[in-house]
Protein backbone atom coordinates (compact mmCIF):
# COMPACT_ATOMS: atom_id res chain seq x y z
CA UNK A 1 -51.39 -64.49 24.66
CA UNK A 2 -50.24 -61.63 26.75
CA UNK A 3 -51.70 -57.76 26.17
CA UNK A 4 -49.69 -55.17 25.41
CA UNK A 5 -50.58 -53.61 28.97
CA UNK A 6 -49.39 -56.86 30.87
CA UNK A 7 -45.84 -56.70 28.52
CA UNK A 8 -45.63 -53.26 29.72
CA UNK A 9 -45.77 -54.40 33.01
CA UNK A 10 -43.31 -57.35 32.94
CA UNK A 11 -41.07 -54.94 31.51
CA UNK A 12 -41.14 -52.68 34.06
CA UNK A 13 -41.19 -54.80 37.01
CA UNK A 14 -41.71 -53.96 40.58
CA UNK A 15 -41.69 -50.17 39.32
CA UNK A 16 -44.73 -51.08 36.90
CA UNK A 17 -47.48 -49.13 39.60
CA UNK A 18 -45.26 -46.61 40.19
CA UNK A 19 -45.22 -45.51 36.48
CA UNK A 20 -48.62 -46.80 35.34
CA UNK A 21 -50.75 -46.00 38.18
CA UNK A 22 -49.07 -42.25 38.84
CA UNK A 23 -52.10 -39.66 38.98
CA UNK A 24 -50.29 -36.23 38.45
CA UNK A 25 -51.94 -33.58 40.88
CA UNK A 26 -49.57 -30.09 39.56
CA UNK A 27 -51.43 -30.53 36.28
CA UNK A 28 -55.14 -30.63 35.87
CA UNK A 29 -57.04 -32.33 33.48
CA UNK A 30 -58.67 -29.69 32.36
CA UNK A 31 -55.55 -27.76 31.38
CA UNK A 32 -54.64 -29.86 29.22
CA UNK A 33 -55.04 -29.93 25.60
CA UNK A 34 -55.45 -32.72 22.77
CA UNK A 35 -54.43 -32.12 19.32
CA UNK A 36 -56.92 -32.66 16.18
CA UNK A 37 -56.01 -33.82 13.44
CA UNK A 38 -55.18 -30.18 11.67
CA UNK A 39 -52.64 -29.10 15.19
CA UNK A 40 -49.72 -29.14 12.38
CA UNK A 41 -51.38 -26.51 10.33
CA UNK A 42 -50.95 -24.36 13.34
CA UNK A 43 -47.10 -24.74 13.45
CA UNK A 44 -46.96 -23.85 9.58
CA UNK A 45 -46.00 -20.15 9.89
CA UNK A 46 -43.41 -21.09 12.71
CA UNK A 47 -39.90 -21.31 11.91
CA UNK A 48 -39.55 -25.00 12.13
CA UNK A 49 -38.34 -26.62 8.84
CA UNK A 50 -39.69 -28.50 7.10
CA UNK A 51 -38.34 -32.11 8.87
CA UNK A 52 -39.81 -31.45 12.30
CA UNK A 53 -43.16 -30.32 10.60
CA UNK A 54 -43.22 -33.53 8.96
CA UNK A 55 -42.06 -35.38 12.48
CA UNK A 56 -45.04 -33.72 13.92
CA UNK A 57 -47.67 -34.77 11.58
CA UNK A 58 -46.57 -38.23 11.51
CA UNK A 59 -47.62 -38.11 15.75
């Protein structure tokens, strides 16, 4: 039975390194952020409606 990873890569071919084994150097790891589990609570007072606020805490 094949992984999910090696699907990926059959997919994708001879580009399958190119996109899975990219290491971005503009962006640091450490500027990055990950959200928790309440990041849609921040968006609340925003003025998305109510459909992407639901899109978002489906993510």
């Amino acid at each position: 039975m094949m992984s999910y990873y090696q699907k990926i890569q059959q997919i994708l071919g001879d580009k399958s390194s190119y996109y899975l084994d990219h290491t971005c150097e503009k962006i640091r790891r450490n500027r990055l952020s990950l959200p928790s589990f309440d990041s849609v609570e921040n968006f609340q007072d925003s003025d998305r409606n109510v459909q992407v606020l639901k899109s978002l805490s489906q993510l």
